[in-house]
Protein backbone atom coordinates (compact mmCIF):
# COMPACT_ATOMS: atom_id res chain seq x y z
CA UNK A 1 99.57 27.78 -27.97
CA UNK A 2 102.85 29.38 -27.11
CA UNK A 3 106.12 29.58 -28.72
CA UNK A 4 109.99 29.47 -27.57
CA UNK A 5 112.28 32.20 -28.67
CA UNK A 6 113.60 29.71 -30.84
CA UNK A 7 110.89 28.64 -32.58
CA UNK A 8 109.82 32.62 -33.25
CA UNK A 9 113.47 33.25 -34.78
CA UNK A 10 113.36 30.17 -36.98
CA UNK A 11 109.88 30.89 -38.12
CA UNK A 12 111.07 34.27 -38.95
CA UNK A 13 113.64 33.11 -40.60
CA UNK A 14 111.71 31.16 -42.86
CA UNK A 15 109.18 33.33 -43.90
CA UNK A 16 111.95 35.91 -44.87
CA UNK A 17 113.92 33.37 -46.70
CA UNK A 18 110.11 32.70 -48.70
CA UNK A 19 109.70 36.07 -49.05
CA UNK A 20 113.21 36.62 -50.89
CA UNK A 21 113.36 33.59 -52.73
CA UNK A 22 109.72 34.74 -54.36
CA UNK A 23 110.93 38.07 -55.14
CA UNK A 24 113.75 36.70 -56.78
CA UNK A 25 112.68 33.99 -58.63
CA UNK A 26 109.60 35.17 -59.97
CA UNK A 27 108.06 33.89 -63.73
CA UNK A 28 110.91 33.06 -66.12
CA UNK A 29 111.48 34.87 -69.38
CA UNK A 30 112.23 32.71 -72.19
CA UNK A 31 115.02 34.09 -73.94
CA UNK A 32 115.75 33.86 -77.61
CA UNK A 33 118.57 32.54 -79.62
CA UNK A 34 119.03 33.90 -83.00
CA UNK A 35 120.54 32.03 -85.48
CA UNK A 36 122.19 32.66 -88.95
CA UNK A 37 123.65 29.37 -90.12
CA UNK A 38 120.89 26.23 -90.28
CA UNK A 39 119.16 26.16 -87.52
CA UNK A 40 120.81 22.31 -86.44
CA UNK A 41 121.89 21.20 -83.69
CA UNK A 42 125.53 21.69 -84.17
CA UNK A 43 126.44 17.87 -83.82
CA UNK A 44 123.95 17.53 -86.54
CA UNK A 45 126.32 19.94 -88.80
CA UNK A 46 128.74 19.96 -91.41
CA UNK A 47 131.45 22.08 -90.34
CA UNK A 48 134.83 22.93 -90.28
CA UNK A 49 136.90 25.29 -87.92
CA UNK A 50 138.58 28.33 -89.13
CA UNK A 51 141.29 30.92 -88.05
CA UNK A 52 142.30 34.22 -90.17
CA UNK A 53 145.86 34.10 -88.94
CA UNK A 54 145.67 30.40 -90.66
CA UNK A 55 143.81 31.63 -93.62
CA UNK A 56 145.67 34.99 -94.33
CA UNK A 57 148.61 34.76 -92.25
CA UNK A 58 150.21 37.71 -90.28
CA UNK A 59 147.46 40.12 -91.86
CA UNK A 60 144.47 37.59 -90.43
CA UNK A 61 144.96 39.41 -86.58
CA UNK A 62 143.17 42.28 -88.06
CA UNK A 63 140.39 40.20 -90.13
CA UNK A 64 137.60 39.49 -88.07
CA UNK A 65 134.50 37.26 -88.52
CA UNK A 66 130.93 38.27 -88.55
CA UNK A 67 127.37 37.75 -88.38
CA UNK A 68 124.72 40.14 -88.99
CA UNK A 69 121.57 39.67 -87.00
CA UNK A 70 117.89 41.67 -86.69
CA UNK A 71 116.24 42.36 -83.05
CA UNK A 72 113.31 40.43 -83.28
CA UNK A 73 111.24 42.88 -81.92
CA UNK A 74 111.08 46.72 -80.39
CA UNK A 75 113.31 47.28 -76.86
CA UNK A 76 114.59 43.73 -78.02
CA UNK A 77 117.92 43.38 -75.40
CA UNK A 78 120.95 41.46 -76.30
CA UNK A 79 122.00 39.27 -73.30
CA UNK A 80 124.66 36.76 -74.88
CA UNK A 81 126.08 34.67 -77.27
CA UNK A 82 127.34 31.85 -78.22
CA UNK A 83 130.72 30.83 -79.89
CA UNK A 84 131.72 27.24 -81.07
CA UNK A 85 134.84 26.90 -81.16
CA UNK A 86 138.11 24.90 -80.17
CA UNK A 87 141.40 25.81 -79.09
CA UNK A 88 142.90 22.34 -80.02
CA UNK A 89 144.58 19.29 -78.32
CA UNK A 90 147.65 17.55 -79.09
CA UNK A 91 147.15 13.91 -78.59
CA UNK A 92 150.49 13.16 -78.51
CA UNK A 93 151.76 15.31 -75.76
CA UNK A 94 148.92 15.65 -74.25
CA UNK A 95 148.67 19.54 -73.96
CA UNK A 96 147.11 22.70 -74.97
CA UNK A 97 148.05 25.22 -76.72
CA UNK A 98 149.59 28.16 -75.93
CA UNK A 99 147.21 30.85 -73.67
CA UNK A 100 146.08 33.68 -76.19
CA UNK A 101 143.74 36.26 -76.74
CA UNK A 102 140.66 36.24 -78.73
CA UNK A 103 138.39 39.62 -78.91
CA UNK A 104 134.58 40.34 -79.20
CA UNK A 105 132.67 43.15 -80.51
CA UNK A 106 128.83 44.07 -80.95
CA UNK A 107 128.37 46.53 -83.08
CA UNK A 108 125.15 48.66 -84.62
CA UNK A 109 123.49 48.54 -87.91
CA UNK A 110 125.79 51.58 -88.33
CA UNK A 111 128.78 50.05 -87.60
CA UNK A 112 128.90 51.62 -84.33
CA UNK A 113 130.59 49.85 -81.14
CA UNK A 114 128.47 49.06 -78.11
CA UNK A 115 130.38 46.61 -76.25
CA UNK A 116 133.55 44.71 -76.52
CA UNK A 117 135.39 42.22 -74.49
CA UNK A 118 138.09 40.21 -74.70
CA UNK A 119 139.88 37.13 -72.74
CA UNK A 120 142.03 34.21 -73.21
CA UNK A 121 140.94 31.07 -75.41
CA UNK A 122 141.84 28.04 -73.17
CA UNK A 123 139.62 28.99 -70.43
CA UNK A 124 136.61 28.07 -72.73
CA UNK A 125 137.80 26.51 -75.41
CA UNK A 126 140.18 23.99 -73.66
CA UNK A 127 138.60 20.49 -74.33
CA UNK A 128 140.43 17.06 -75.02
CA UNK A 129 137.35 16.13 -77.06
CA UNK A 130 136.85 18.96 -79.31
CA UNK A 131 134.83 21.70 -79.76
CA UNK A 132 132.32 23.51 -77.33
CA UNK A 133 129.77 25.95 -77.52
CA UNK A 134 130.49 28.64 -75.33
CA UNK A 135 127.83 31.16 -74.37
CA UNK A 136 129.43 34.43 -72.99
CA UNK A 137 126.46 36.75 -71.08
CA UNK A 138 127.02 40.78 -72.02
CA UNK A 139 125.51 43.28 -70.29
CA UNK A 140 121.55 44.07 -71.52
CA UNK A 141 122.15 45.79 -74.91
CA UNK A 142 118.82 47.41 -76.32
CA UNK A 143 119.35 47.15 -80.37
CA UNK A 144 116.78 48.14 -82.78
CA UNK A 145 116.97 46.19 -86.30
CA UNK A 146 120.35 45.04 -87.75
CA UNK A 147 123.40 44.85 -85.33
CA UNK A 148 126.94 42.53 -85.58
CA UNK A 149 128.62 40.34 -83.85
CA UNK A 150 132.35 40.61 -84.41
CA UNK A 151 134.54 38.37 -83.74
CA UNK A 152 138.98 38.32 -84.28
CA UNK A 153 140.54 35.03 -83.63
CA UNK A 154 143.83 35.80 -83.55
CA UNK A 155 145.22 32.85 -84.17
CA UNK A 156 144.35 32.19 -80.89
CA UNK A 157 141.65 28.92 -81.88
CA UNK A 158 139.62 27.86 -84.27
CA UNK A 159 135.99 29.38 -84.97
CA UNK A 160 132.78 27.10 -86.05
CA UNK A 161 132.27 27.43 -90.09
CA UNK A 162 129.61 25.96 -91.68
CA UNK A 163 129.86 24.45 -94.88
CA UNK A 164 126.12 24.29 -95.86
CA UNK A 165 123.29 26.28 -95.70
CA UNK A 166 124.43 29.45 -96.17
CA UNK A 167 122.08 32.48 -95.17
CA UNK A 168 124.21 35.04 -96.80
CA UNK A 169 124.90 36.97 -93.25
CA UNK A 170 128.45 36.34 -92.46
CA UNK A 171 130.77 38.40 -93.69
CA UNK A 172 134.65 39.30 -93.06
CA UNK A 173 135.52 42.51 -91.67
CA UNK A 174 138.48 43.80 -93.06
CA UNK A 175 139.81 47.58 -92.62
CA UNK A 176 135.99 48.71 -91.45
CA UNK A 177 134.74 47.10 -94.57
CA UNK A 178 132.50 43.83 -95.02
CA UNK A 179 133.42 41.38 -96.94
CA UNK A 180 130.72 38.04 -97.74
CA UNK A 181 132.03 34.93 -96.09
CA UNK A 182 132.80 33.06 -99.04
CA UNK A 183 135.96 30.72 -100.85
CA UNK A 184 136.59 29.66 -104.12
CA UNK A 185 136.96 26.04 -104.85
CA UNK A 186 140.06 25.73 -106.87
CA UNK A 187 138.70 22.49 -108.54
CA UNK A 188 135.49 23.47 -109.47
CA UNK A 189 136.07 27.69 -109.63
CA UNK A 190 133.02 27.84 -107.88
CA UNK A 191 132.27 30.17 -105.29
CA UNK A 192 131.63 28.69 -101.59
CA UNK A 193 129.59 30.65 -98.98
CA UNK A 194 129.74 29.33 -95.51
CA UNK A 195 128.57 30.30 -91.91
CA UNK A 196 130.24 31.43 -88.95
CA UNK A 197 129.02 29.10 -86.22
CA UNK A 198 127.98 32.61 -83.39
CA UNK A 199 124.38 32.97 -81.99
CA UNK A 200 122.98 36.08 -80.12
CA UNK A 201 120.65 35.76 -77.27
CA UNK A 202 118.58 38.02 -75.48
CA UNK A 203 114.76 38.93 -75.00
């Protein structure tokens, strides 16, 4: 049996096109999400959303909000997380606000910085509905045992806080120091911890 130039090329082609696609795709790794608040689905929650310029006015730019996480395992890589959040909706005019700038920082168990990004609100947070998960991907981050994700508001939307379940691992960062998560209820004069709504993700 013979075969046209034609056919040669576009068999050729094919088997190349194979050949890539199985280098490429190969056996999925499962990565895992690590989670400090309950565990729910978030629709399943009871939260709130929270901003430090709100809370603490001018001084809440600097305030940041944090989780502490552990690697799971040894050579454990940090590949993402995830923020729910909301940079709000006005029904009435039917706009968004203003674009600002929200910031992002992983940091070791020593406090150390490893990465840091930052980036306007609205193009992840903008939703007539309310509020979205976002997951941002970092670049592979090997961390061994505790490490932080940090993250400053700046009055630029509102950050996930959950009002039940607390697992004691979100904290305020204020002048390099860490502060529990945690509010006083004026009524009762009882003391309130709550969880920031951020996951890490990696493998």
């Amino acid at each position: 049996m013979s075969f046209s130039a034609q056919d040669t090329i576009e068999k050729t082609v094919k088997q190349v096109s194979a050949a890539a696609s199985a280098s490429t795709t190969g056996p999925k790794v499962a990565l895992t999400v690590l989670k400090q608040d309950s565990g729910m689905n978030f629709s399943d929650m009871n939260y709130t959303l929270f901003s430090a310029v709100s809370e603490f006015g001018l001084a809440g730019v600097g305030i940041g909000e944090v989780v502490k996480f552990n690697a799971p395992k040894l050579e454990w890589k940090l590949k993402g997380v995830q923020i729910l959040g909301w940079s709000g909706f006005n029904n009435t005019t039917k706009q968004f606000p203003a674009d600002r700038m929200f910031l992002v920082e992983i940091r070791d168990s020593n406090g150390d910085l490893l990465y840091r990004f930052n980036d306007i609100q609205n193009i992840y947070y903008a939703s007539a509905t309310g509020p979205v998960a976002h997951k941002f991907d970092v670049p592979a981050l090997p961390v061994i045992g505790d490490f932080f994700v940090v993250f400053y508001d700046r009055a630029s939307m509102g950050l996930g806080m959950e009002l039940n379940n607390a697992t004691g691992n979100s904290y305020f960062i204020v002048n390099g120091q860490l502060i529990p998560a945690e509010f006083k209820n004026a009524k009762t004069n009882e003391t309130q911890k709550v969880n920031w709504l951020i996951r890490a993700i990696g493998e």
